[in-house]
Every structure is written in structure tokens, then in C-alpha cells.
N, C-alpha and C. Protein backbone atom coordinates (compact mmCIF):
# COMPACT_ATOMS: atom_id res chain seq x y z
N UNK A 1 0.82 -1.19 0.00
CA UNK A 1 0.00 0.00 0.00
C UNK A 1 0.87 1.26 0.00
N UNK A 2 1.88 1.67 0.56
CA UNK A 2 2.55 2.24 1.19
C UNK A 2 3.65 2.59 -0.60
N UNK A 3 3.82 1.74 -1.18
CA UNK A 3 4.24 1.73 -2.68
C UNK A 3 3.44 2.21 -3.40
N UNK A 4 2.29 2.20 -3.53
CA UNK A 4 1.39 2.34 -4.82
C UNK A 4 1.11 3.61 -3.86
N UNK A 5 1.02 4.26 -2.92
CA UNK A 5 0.78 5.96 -2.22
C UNK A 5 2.14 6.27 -3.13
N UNK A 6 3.34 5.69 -2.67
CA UNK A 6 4.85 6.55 -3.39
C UNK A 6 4.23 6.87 -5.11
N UNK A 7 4.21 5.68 -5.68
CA UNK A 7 4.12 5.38 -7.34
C UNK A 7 3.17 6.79 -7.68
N UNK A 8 2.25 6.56 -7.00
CA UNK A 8 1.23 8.18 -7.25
C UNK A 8 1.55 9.14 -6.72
N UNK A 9 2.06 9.35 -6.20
CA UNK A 9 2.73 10.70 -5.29
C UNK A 9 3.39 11.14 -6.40
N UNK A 10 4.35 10.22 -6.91
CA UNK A 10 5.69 10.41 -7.68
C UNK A 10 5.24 10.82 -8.87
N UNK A 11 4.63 9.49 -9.57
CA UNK A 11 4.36 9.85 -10.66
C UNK A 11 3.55 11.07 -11.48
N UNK A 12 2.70 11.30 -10.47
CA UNK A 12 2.16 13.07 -10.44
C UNK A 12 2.67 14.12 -10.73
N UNK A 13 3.64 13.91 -9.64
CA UNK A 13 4.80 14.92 -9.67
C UNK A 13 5.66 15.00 -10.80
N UNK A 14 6.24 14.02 -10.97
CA UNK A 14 6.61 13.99 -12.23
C UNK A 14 6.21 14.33 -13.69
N UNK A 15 5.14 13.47 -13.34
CA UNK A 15 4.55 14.27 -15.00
C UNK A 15 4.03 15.77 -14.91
N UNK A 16 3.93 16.40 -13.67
CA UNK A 16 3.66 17.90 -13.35
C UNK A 16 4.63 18.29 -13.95
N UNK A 17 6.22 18.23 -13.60
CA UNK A 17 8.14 18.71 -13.36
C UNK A 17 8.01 18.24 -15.03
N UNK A 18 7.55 16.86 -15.38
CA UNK A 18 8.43 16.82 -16.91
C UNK A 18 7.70 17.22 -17.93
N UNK A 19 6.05 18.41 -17.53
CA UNK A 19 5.37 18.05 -18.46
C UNK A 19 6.01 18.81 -19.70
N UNK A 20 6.81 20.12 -19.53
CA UNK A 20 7.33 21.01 -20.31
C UNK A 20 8.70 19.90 -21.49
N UNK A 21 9.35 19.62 -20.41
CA UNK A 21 10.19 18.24 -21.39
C UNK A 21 9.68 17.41 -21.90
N UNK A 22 8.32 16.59 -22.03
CA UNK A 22 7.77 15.79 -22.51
C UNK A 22 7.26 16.28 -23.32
N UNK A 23 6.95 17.79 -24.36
CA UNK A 23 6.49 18.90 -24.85
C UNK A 23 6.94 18.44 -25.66
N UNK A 24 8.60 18.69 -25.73
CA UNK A 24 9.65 19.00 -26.22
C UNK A 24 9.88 18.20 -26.83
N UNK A 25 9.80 17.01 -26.27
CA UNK A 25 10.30 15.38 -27.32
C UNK A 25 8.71 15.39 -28.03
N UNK A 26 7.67 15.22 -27.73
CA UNK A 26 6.47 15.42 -29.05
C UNK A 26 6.85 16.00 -29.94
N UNK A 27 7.35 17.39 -29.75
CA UNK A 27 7.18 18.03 -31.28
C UNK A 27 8.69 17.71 -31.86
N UNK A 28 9.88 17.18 -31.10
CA UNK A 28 10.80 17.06 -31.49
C UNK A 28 10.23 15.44 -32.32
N UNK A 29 9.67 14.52 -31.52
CA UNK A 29 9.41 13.40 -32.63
C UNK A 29 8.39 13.78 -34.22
N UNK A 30 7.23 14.41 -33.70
CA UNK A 30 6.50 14.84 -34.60
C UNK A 30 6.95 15.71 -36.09
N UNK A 31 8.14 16.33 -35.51
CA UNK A 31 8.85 16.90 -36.62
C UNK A 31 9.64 16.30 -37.36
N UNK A 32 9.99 15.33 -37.01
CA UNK A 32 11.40 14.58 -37.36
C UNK A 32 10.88 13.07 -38.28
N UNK A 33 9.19 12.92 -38.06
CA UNK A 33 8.97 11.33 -38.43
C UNK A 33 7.87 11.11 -38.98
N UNK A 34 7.36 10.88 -39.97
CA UNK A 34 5.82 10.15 -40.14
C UNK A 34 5.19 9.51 -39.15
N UNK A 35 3.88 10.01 -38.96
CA UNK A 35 2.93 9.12 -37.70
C UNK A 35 3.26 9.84 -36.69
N UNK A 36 2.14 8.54 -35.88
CA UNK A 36 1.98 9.38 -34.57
C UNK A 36 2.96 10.01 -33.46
N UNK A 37 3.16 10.44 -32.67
CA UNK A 37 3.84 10.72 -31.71
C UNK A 37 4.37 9.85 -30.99
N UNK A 38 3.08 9.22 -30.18
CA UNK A 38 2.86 7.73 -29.46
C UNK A 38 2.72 6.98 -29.45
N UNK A 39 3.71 6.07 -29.33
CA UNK A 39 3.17 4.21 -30.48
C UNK A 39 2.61 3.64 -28.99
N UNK A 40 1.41 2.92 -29.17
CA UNK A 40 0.68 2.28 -28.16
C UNK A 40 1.14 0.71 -28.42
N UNK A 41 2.20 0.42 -27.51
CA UNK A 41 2.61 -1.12 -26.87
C UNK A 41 1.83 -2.06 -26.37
N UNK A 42 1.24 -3.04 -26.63
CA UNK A 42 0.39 -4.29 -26.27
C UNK A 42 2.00 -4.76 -25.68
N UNK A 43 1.74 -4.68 -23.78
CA UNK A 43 2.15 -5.29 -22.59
C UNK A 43 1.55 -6.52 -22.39
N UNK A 44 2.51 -7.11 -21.49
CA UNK A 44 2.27 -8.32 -20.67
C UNK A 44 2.11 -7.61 -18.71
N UNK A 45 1.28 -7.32 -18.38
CA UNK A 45 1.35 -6.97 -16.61
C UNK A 45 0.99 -8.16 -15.97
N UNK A 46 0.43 -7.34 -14.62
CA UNK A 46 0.39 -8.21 -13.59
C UNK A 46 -0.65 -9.36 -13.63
N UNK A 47 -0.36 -11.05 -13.42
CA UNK A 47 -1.02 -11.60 -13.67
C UNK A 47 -1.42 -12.27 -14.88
N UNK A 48 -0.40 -11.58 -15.75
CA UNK A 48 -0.30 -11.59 -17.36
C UNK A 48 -1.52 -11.27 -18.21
N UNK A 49 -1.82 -9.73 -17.85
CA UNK A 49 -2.69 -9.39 -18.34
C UNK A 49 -2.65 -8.23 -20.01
N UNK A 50 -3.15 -8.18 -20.59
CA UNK A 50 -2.28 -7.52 -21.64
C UNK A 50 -2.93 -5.34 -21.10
N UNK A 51 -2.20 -5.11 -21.41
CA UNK A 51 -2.23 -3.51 -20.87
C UNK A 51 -1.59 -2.56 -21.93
N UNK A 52 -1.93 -1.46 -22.47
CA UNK A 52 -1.45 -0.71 -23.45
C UNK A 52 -0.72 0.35 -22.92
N UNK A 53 0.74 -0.09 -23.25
CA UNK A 53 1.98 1.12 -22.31
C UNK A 53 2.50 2.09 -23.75
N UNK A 54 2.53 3.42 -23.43
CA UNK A 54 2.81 4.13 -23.92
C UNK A 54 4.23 4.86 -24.17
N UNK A 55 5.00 5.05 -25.41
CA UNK A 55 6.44 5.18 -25.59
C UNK A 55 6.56 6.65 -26.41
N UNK A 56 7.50 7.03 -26.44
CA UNK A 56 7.60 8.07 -27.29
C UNK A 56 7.87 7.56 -28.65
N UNK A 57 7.64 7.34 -29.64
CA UNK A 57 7.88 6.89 -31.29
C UNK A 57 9.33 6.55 -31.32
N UNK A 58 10.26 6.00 -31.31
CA UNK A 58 11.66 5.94 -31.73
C UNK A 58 11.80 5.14 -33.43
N UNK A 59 11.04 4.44 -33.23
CA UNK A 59 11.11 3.49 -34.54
C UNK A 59 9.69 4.45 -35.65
N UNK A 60 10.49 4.39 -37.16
CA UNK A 60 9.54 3.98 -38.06
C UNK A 60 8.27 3.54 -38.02
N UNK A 61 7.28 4.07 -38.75
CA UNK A 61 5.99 3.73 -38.63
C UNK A 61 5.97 1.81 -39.62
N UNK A 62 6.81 1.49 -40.35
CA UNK A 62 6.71 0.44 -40.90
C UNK A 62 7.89 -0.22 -40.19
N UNK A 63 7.96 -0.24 -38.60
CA UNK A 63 9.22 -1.42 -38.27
C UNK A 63 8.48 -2.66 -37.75
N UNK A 64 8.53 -3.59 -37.91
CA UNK A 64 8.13 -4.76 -37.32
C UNK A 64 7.64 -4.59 -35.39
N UNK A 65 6.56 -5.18 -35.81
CA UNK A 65 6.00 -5.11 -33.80
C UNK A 65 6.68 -6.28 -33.13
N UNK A 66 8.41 -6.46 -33.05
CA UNK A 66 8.62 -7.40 -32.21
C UNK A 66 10.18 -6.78 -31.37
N UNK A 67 10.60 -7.46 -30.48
CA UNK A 67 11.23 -6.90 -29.58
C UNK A 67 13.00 -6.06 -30.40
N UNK A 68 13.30 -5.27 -30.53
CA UNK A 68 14.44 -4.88 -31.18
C UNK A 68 15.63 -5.53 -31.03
N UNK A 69 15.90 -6.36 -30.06
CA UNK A 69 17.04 -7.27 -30.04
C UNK A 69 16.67 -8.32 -31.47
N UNK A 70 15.67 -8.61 -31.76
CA UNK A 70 15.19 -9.40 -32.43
C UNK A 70 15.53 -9.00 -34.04
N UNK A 71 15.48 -8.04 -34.50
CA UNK A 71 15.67 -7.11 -35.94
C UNK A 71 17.56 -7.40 -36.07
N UNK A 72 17.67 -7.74 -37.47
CA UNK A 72 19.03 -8.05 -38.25
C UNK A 72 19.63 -6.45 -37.94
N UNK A 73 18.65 -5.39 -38.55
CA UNK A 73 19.50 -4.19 -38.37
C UNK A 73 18.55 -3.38 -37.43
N UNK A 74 18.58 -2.85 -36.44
CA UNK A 74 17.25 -2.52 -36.06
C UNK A 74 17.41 -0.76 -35.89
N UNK A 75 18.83 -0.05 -36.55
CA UNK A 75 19.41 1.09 -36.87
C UNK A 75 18.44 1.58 -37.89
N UNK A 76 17.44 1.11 -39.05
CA UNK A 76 17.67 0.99 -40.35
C UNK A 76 16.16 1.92 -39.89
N UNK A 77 15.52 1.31 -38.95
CA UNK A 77 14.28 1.78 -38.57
C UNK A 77 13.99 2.73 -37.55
N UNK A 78 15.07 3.21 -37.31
CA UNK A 78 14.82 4.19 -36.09
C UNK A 78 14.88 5.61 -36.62
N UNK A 79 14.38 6.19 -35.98
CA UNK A 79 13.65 7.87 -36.49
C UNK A 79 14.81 8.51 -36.17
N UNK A 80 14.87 10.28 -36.99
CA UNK A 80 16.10 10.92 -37.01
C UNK A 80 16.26 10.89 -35.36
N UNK A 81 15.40 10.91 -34.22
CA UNK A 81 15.90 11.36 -33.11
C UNK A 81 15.53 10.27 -32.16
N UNK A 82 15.24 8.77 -32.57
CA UNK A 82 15.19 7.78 -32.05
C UNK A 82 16.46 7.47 -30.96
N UNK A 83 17.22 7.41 -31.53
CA UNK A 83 18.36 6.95 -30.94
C UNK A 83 18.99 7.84 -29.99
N UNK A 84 19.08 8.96 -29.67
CA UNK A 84 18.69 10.17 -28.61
C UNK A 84 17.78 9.69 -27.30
N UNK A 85 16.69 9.85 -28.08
CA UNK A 85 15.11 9.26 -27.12
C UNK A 85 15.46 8.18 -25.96
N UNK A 86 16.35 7.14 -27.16
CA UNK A 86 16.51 5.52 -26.26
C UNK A 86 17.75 5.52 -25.63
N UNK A 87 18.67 6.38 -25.81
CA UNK A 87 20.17 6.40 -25.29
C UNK A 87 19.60 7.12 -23.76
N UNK A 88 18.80 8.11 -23.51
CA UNK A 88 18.42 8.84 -22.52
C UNK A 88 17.15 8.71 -22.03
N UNK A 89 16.59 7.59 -22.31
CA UNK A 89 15.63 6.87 -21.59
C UNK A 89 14.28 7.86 -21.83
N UNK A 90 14.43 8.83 -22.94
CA UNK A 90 13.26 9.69 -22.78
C UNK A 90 12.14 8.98 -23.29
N UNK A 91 12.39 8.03 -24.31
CA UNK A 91 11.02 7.42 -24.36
C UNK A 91 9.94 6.56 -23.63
N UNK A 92 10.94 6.76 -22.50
CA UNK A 92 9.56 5.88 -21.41
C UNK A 92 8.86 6.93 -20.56
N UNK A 93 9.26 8.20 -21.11
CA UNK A 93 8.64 9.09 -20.06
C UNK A 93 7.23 8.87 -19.97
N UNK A 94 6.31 8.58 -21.32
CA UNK A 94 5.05 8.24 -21.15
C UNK A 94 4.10 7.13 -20.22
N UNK A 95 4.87 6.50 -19.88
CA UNK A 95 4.73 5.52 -18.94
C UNK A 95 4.48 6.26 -17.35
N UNK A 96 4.71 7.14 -17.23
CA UNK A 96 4.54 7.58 -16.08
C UNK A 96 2.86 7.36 -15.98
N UNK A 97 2.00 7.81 -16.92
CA UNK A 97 0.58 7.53 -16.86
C UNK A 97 -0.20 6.07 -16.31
N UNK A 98 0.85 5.01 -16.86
CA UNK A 98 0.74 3.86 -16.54
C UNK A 98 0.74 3.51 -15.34
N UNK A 99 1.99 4.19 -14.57
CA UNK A 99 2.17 4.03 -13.18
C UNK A 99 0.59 4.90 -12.36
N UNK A 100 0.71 5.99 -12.75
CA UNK A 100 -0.76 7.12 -11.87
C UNK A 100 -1.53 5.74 -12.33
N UNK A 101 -2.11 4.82 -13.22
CA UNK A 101 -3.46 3.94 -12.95
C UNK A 101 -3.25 2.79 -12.60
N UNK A 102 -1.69 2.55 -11.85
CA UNK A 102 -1.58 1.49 -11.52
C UNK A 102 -1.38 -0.05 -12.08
N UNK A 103 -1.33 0.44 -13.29
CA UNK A 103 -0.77 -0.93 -14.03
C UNK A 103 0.60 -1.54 -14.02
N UNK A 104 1.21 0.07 -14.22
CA UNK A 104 3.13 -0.03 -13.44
C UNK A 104 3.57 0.28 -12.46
N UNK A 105 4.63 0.06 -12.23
CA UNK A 105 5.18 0.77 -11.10
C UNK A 105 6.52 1.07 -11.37
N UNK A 106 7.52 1.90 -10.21
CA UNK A 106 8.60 2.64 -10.64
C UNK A 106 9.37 1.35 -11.34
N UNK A 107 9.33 0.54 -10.08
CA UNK A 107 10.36 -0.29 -10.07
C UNK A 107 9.99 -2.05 -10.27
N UNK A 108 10.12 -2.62 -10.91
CA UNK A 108 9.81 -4.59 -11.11
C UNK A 108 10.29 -4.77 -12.18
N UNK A 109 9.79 -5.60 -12.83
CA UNK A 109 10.64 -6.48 -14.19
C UNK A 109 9.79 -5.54 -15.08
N UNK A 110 10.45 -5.41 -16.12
CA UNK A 110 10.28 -4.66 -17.42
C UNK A 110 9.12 -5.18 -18.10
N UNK A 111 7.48 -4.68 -18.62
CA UNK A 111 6.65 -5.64 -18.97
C UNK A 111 7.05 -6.28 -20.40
N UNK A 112 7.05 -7.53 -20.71
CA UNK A 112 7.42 -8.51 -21.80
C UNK A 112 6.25 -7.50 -22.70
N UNK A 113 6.86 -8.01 -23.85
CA UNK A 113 5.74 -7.76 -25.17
C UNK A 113 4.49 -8.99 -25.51
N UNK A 114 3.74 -8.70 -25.74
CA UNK A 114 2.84 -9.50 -25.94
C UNK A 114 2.91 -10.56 -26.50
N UNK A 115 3.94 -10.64 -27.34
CA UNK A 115 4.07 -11.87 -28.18
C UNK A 115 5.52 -12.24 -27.80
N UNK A 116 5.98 -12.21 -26.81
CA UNK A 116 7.41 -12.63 -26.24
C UNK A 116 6.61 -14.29 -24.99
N UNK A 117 6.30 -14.94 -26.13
CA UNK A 117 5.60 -15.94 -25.00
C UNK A 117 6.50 -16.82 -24.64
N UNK A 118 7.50 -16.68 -24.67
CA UNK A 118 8.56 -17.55 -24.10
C UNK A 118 8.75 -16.59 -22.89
N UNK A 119 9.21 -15.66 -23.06
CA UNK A 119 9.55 -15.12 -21.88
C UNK A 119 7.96 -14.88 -20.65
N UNK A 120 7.32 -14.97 -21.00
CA UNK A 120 5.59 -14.83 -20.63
C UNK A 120 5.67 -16.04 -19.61
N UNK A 121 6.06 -17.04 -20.64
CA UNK A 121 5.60 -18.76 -19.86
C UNK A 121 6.79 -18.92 -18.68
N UNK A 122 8.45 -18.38 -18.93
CA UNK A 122 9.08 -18.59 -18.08
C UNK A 122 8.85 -17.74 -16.69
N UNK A 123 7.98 -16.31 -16.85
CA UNK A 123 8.10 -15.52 -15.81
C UNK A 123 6.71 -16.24 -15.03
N UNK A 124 5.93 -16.94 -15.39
CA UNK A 124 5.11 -17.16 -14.63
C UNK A 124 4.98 -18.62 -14.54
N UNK A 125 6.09 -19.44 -14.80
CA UNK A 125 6.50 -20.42 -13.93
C UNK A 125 7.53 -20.49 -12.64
N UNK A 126 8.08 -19.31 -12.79
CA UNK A 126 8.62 -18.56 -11.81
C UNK A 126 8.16 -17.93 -10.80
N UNK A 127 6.69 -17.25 -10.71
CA UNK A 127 6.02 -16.74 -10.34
C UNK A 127 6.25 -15.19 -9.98
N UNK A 128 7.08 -14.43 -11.01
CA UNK A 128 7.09 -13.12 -11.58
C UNK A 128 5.84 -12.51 -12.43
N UNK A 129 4.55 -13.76 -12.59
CA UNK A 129 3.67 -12.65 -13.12
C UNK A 129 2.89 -12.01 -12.52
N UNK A 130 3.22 -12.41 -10.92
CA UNK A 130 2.48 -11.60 -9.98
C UNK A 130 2.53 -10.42 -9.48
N UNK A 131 3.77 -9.81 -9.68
CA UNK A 131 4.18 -8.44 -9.56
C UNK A 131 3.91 -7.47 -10.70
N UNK A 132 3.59 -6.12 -10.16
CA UNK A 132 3.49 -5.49 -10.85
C UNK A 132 4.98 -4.82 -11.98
N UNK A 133 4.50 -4.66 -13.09
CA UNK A 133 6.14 -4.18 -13.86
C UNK A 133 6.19 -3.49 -13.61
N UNK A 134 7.68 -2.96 -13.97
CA UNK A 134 8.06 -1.63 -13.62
C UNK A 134 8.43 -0.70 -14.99
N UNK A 135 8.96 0.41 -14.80
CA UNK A 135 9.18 1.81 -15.30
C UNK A 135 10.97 1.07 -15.67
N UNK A 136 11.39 0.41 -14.47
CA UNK A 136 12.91 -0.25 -14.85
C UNK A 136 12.79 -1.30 -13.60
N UNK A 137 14.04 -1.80 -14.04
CA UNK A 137 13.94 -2.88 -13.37
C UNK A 137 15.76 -3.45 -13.00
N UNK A 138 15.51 -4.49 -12.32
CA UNK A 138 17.18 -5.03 -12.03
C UNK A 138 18.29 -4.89 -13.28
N UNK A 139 17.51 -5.51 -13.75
CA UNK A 139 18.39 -5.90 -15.40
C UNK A 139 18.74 -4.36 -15.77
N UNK A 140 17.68 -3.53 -15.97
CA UNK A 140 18.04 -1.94 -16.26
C UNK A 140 19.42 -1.28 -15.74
N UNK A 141 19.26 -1.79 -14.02
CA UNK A 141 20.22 -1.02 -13.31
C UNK A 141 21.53 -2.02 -13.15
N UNK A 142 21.55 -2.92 -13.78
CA UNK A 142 22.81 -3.57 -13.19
C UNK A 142 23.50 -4.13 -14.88
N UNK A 143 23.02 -2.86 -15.75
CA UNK A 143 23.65 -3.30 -17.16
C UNK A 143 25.07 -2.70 -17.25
């Protein structure tokens, strides 16, 4: 309880403090790319439920919907200011919304993609699909 008071406290605040920087990367993506601003992510959350997390655009409107480790070149598809966005983590700023309704939180495992069902079946034979994801996670901070 005492987490999900922080997660909203925070995340409030935050998107209050970043709303002027989060401005900034819209029209900086919007200028720079075909399509939308906001590519809407089909998540894996808590319980393995599917949830729509929100990113700032880094990729091409025609890149494949699967995880970017996964792509031969995955350079080929990224927008003039993609690689900016993802070097400085600005594209998860949208996610803060996720956290205010409680689907994320700051901190747990990173939510899988929807069609990452390998990784889906191993986290919840593990019993990682019970936690809520996070904004980042271990793997994030100990790269």
C-alpha cells in the first residue's frame, strides 16, 4: 500500500516537473517522423494481463511489432531522433501515466511484449507474473 501511495505521489509529480520536457520530445518526434507521436505497446502486466503502455515513437511507422534485439538491423528503422530518445531513456517518459493507474510501477521487471511468450511462460513459472512491472527494473540497473 505504502508503494502504490509513493508510485502516485511520484508519478504526479513527475509528470507535473516533466510536463514542459515531454512537450519537447512530441514536437521534437513529430517533426522529425511520419505518424503518430505515441506508439501504443500491447504489454504483458500483472497476472499476465495484456495492458497498453505508452512510448515516445523511436522506430519507423513500418518497423516490425517485435522486440528490437530481435531485428538483423534494427538502426535501419529508427527515427532521425530515435536513438537520442533511447540512449536517454526519454522514451519511457510516457509511462509515467501507466504508473498514476496502476498498471506499473517505478520499479519490477520490465513488462514482456505480448508476443514474447517464451519469456511470458518462463516468468510465470517462476512466479514473476504476480508483480506489478516496472518503469525499470534489475536488469536496467545492473547493465
Amino acid at each position: 500500500m505504502l508503494k502504490r501511495a509513493f508510485d502516485v505521489f511520484a508519478s504526479a509529480s513527475a509528470l507535473l516537473i516533466l510536463s514542459l520536457p515531454m512537450a519537447v520530445v512530441a514536437v521534437a518526434v513529430g517533426l522529425t517522423s511520419k505518424g503518430p507521436v505515441i506508439y501504443w505497446s500491447d504489454r504483458v502486466g500483472r497476472e499476465n494481463a495484456i495492458f497498453k503502455m505508452p512510448k515516445f515513437r523511436t522506430m519507423k511507422i513500418d518497423a516490425p511489432a517485435v522486440a528490437t534485439h530481435l531485428l538483423s538491423n534494427p538502426d535501419q528503422y529508427l527515427t532521425p531522433v530515435g536513438n537520442f530518445l533511447r540512449k536517454y531513456s526519454l522514451d519511457e517518459l510516457p509511462q509515467l501515466i501507466n504508473i498514476l493507474k496502476g498498471e506499473m510501477s517505478f520499479v519490477g521487471p520490465r513488462p514482456a511484449l505480448f508476443n514474447q511468450h517464451d519469456l511470458v511462460e518462463l516468468r510465470t513459472k517462476k512466479g514473476i507474473h504476480v508483480l506489478v512491472p516496472g518503469l525499470t527494473g534489475w536488469a536496467q540497473i545492473n547493465q
